[in-house]
C-alpha atoms as a PDB file:
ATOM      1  CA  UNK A   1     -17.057  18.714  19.076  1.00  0.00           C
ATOM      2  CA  UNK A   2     -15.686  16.936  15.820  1.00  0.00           C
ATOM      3  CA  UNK A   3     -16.570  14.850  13.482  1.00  0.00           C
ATOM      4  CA  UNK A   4     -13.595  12.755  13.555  1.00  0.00           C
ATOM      5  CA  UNK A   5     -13.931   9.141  14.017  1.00  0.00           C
ATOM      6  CA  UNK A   6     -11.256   6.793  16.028  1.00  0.00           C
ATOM      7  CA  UNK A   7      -9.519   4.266  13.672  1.00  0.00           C
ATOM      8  CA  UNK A   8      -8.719   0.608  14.489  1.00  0.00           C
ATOM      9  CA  UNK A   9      -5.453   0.059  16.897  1.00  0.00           C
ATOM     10  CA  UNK A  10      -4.286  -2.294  14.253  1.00  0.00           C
ATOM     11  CA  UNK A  11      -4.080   0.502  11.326  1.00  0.00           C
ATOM     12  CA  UNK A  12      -2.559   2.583  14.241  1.00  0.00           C
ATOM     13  CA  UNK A  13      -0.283   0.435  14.610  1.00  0.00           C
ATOM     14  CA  UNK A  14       0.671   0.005  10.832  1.00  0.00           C
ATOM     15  CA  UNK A  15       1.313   3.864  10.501  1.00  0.00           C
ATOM     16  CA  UNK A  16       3.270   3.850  13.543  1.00  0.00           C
ATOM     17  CA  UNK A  17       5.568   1.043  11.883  1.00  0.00           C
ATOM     18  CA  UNK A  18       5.761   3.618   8.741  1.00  0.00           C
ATOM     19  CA  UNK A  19       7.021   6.310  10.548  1.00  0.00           C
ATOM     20  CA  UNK A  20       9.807   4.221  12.679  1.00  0.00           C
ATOM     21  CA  UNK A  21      10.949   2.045   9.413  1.00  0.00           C
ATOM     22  CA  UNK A  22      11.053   5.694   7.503  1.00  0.00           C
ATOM     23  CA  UNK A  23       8.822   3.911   4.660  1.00  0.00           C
ATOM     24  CA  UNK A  24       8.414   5.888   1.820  1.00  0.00           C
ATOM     25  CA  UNK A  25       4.266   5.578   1.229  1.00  0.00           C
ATOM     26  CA  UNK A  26       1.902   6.777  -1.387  1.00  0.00           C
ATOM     27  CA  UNK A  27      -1.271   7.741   0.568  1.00  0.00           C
ATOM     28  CA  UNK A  28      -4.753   8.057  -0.783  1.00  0.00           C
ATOM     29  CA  UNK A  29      -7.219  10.143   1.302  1.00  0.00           C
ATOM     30  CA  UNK A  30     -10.052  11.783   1.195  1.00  0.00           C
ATOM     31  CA  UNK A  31      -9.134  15.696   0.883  1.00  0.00           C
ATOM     32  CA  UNK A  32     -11.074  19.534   0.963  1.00  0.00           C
ATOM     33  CA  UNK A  33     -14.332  19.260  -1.005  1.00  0.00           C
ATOM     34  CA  UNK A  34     -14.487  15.302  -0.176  1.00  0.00           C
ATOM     35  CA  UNK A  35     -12.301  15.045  -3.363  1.00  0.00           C
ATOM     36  CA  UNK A  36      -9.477  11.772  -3.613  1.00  0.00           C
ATOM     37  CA  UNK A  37      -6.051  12.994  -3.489  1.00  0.00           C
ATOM     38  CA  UNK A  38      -2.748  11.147  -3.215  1.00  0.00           C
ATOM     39  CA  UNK A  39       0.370  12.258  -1.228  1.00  0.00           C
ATOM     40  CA  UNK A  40       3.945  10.393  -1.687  1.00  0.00           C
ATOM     41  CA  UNK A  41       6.763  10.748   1.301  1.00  0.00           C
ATOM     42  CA  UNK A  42       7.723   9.718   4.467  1.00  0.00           C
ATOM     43  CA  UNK A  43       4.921   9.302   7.480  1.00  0.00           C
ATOM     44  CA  UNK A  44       7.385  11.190  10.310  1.00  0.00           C
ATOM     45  CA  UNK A  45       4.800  11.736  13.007  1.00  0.00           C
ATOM     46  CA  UNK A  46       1.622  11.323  14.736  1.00  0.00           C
ATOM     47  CA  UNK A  47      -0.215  14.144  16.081  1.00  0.00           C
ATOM     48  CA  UNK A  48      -3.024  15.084  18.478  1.00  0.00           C
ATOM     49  CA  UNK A  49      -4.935  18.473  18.111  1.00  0.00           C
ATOM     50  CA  UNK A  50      -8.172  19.683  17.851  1.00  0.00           C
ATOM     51  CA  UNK A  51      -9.846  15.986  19.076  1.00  0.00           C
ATOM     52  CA  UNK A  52      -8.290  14.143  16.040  1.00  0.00           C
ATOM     53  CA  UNK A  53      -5.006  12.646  14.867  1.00  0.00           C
ATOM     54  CA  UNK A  54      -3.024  13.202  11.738  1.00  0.00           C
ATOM     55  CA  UNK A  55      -0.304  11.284   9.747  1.00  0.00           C
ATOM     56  CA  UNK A  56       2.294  14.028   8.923  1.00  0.00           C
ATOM     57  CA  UNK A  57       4.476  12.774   5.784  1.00  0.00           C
ATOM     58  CA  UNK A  58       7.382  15.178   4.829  1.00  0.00           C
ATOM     59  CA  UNK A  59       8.330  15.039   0.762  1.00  0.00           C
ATOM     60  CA  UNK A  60      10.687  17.159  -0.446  1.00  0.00           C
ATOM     61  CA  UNK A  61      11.569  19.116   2.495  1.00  0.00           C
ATOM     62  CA  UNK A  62       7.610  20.130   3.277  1.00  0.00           C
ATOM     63  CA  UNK A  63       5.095  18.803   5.855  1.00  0.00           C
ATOM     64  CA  UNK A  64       1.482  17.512   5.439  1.00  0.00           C
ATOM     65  CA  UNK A  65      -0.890  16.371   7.785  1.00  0.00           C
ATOM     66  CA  UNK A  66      -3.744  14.053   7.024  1.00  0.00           C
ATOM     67  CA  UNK A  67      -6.117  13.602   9.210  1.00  0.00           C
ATOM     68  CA  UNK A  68      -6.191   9.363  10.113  1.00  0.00           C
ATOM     69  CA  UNK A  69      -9.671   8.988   9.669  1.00  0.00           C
ATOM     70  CA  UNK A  70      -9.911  10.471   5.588  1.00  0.00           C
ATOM     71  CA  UNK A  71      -7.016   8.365   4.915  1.00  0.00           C
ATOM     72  CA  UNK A  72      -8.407   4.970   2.083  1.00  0.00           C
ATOM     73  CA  UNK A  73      -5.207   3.637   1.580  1.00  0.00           C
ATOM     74  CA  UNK A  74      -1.450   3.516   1.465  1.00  0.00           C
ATOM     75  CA  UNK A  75       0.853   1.519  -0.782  1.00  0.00           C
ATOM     76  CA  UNK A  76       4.456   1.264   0.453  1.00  0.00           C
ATOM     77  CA  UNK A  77       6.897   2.455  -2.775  1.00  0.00           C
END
């Protein structure tokens, strides 16, 4: 079991629209320790694995996932 909790379709949609526009982003979330951390690049997937979904962004030739639930807010750049 996990504690993850389903966003709305509507943000789902919005990151989906990221990742096939290639829109650079600067993403706030909610990271280890409950502690608000920011991440710039480019959402290039959406992934399914271990009962949640994650935003991966690649910057600067590495690749993040974030976990759609602890994500606050994203400001296109």
């Amino acid at each position: 079991m996990t504690d993850y909790k389903p966003i709305e379709c509507g943000l789902h949609s919005e990151y989906e629209l990221l990742i096939m526009r290639a829109q650079r982003v600067n993403i706030e979330f909610q990271g280890a320790n409950e502690l608000k951390q920011v991440h710039t690049g480019t959402p290039t997937d959406m992934i399914s694995k271990n009962n949640a979904e994650f935003l991966e962004i690649s910057s600067a030739g590495r690749k993040e996932l974030i976990r759609l639930d602890k994500i606050i807010d994203y400001t296109k750049i």
